[in-house]
Structure formats: structure tokens, C-alpha cells
C-alpha atoms as a PDB file:
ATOM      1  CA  UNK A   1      16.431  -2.358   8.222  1.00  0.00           C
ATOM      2  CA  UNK A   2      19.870  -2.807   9.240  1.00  0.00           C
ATOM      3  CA  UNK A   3      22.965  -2.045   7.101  1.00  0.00           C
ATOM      4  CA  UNK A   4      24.083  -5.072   5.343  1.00  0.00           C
ATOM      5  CA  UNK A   5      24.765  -6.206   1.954  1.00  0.00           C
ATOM      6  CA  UNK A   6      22.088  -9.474   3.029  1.00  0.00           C
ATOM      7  CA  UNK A   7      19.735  -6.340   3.016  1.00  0.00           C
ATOM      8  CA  UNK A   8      20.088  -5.569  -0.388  1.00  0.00           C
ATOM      9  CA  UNK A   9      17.610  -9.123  -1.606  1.00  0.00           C
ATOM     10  CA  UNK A  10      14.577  -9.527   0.387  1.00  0.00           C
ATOM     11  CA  UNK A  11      13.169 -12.811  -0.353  1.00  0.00           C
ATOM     12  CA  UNK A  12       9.182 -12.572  -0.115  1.00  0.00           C
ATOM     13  CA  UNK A  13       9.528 -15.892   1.834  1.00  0.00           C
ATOM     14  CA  UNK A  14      11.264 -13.944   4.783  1.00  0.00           C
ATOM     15  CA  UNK A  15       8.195 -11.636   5.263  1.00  0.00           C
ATOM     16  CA  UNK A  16       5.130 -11.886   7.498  1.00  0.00           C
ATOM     17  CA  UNK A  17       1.771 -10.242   6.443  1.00  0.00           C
ATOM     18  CA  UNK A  18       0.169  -8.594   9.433  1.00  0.00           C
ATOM     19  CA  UNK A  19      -3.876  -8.081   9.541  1.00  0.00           C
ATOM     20  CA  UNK A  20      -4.480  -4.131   9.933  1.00  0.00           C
ATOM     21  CA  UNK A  21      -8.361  -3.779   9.230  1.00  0.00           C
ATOM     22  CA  UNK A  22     -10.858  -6.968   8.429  1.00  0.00           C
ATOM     23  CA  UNK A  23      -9.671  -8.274   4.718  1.00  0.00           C
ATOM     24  CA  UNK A  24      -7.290  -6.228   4.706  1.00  0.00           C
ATOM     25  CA  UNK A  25      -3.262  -7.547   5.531  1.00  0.00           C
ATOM     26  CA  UNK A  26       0.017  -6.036   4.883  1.00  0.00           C
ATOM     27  CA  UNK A  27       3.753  -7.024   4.031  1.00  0.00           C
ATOM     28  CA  UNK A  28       6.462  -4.202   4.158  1.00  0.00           C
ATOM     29  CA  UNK A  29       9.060  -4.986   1.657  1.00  0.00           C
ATOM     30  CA  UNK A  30      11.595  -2.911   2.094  1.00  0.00           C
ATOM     31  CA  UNK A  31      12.385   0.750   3.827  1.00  0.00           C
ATOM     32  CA  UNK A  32      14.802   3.474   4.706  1.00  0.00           C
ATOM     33  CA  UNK A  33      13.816   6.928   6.419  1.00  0.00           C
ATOM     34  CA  UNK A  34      13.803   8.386   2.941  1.00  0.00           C
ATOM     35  CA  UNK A  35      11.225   5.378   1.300  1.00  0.00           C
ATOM     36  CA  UNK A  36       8.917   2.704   2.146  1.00  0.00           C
ATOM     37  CA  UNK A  37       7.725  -0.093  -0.297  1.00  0.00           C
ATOM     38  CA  UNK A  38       5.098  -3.164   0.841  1.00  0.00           C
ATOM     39  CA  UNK A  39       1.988  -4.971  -0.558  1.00  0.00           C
ATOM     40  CA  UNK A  40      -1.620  -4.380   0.872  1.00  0.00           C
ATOM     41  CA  UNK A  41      -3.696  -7.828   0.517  1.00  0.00           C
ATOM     42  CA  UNK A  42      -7.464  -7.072   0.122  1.00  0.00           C
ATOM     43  CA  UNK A  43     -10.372  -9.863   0.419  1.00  0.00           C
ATOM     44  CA  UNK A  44     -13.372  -8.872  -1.972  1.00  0.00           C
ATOM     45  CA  UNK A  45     -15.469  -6.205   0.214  1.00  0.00           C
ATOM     46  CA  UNK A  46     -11.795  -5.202   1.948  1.00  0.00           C
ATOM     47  CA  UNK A  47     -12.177  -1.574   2.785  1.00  0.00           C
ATOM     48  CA  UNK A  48      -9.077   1.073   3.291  1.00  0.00           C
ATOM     49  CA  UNK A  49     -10.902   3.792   4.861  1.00  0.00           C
ATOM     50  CA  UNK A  50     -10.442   7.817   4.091  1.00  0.00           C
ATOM     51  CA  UNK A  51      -7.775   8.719   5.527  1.00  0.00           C
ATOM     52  CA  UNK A  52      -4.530  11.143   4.794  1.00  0.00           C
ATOM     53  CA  UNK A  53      -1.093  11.425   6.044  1.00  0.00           C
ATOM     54  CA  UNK A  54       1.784  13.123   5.390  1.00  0.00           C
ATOM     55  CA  UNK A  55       3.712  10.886   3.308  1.00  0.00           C
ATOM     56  CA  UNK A  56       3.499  11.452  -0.947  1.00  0.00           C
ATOM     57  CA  UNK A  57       2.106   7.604  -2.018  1.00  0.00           C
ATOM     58  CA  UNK A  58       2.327   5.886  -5.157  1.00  0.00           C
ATOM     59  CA  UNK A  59       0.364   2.828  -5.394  1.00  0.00           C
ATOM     60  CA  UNK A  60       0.596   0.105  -8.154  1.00  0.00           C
ATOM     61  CA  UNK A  61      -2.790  -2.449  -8.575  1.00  0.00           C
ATOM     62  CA  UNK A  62      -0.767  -5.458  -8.863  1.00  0.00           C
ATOM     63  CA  UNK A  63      -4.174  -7.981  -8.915  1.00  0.00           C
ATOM     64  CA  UNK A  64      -7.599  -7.028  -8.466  1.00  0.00           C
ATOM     65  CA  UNK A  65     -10.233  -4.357  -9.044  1.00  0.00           C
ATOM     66  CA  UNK A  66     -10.217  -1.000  -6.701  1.00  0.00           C
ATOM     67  CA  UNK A  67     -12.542   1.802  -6.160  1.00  0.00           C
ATOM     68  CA  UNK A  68      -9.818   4.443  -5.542  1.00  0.00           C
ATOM     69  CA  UNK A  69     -10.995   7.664  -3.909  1.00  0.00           C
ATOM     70  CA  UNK A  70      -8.643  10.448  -4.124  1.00  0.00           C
ATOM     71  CA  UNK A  71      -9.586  13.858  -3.038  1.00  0.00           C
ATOM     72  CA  UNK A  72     -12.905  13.325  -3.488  1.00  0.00           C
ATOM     73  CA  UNK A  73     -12.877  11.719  -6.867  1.00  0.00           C
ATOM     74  CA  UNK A  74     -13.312   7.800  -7.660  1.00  0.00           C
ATOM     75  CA  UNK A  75     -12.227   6.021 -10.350  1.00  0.00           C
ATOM     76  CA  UNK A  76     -12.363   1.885 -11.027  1.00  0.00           C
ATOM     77  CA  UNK A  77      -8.589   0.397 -11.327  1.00  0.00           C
ATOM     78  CA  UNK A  78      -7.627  -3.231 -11.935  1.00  0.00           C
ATOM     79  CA  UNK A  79      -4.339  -4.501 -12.365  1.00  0.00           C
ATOM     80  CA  UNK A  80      -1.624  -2.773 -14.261  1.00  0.00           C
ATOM     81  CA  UNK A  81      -3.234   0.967 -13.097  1.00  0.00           C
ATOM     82  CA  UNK A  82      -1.501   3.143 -10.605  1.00  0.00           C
ATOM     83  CA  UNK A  83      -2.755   6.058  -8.639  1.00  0.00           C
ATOM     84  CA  UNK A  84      -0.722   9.417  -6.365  1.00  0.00           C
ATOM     85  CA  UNK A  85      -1.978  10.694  -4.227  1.00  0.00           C
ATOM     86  CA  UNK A  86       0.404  14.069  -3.225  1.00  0.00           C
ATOM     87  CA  UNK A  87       0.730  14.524   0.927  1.00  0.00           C
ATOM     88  CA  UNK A  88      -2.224  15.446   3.733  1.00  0.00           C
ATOM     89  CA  UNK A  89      -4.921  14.541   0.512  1.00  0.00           C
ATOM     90  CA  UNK A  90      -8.339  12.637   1.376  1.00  0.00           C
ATOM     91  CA  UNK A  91      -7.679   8.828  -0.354  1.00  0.00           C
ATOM     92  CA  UNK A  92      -9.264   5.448   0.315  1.00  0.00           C
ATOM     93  CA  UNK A  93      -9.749   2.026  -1.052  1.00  0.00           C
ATOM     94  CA  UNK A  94     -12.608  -0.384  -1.455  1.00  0.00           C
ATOM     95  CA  UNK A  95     -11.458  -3.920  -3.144  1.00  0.00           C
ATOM     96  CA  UNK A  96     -14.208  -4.730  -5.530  1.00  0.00           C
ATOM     97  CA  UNK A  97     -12.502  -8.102  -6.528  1.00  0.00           C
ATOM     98  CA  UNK A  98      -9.887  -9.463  -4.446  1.00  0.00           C
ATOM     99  CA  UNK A  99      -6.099  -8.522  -5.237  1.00  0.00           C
ATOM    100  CA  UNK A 100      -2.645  -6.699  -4.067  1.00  0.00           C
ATOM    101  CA  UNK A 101      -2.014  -3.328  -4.246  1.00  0.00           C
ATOM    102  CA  UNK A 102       1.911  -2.146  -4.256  1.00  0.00           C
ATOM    103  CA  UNK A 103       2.261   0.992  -1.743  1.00  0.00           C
ATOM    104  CA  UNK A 104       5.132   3.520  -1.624  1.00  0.00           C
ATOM    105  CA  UNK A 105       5.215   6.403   0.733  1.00  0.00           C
ATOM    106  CA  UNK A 106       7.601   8.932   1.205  1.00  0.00           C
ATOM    107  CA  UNK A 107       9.032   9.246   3.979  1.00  0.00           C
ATOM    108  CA  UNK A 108       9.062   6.045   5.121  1.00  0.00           C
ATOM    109  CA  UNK A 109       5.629   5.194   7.302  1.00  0.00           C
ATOM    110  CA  UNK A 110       7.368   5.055  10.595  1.00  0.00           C
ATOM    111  CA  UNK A 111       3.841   4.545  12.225  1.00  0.00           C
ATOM    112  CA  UNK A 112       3.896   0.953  10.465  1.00  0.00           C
ATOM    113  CA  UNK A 113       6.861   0.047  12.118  1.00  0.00           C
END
């Protein structure tokens, strides 16, 4: 993001969502090297593999229902629930009913750029 006060608002209108894995699209919000904030768009059946990374992430189930997987625990979520998952720990997602889930990471995700 560039240095401006017009960077302060970010309309939702002004962002694209980009397709990363079949039923499965993302938005990034907003970001600077310290923080990274964007939406993850899951179809029913949408899968967000195991994975892990070095980034601390706090997500937020805006809509839907999630099977969250966290270091080898899984727990149900739906809308309202949040999960953290600390840095270079085992997570993934599988959307059992179609919704948003609202992503931090810190640092920012450079990699998504």
C-alpha cells in the first residue's frame, strides 16, 4: 500500500477477489510489513489444505460453518467463532456450509502479494 491519507478507507468496492484453490477466493483488505488483513470466500466443500507458515494468524468466521484443524485438533466453527493459530503450526480449513472467513497474519503475507 502506498502512503496516503486515501489509504486510510478502503472501500470493499475497490477490491478484486482472486481464485487461489477450487471454491476457494481471496480479497486482501488492507496491509503493512508489520500486518495483513483480507477475507477468504469458501463454496460448500471449499478446502484450505494443511499447511503452516511463519506468520501468527487470527481468523474470524464471519459466515459459514468450518472444520478448523489446528495442530492436529478439529473443532466445528460458524459465524461469530475465531481461531489462532501461533507461527510454523499444522492448520487447515474445510467449509462445511458456504461463508467468509476474516484472516490476519503477522507479518504481513508477502507471498500473497
Amino acid at each position: 500500500m502506498q502512503e496516503s491519507k486515501a489509504d486510510f478507507f478502503i472501500p470493499d468496492d475497490t477490491l478484486h477477489w482472486q481464485e487461489v484453490e477450487p471454491g476457494v477466493s481471496r480479497k486482501i483488505m488492507a496491509y503493512d510489513p508489520s500486518l495483513m488483513l483480507m477475507q477468504v470466500k469458501f463454496e460448500k466443500g471449499g478446502i484450505g489444505p494443511i499447511h503452516h507458515h511463519v506468520h501468527v494468524q487470527i481468523s474470524h468466521v464471519f459466515s459459514g460453518v468450518f472444520e478448523v484443524q489446528v495442530d492436529g485438533t478439529k473443532k466445528t466453527l460458524k459465524a461469530g467463532d475465531s481461531f489462532f493459530v501461533p507461527s510454523n503450526l499444522w492448520h487447515g480449513v474445510l467449509c462445511l456450509e458456504a461463508g467468509i472467513l476474516i484472516d490476519t497474519f503477522s507479518p504481513m503475507r508477502e507471498d500473497f502479494l
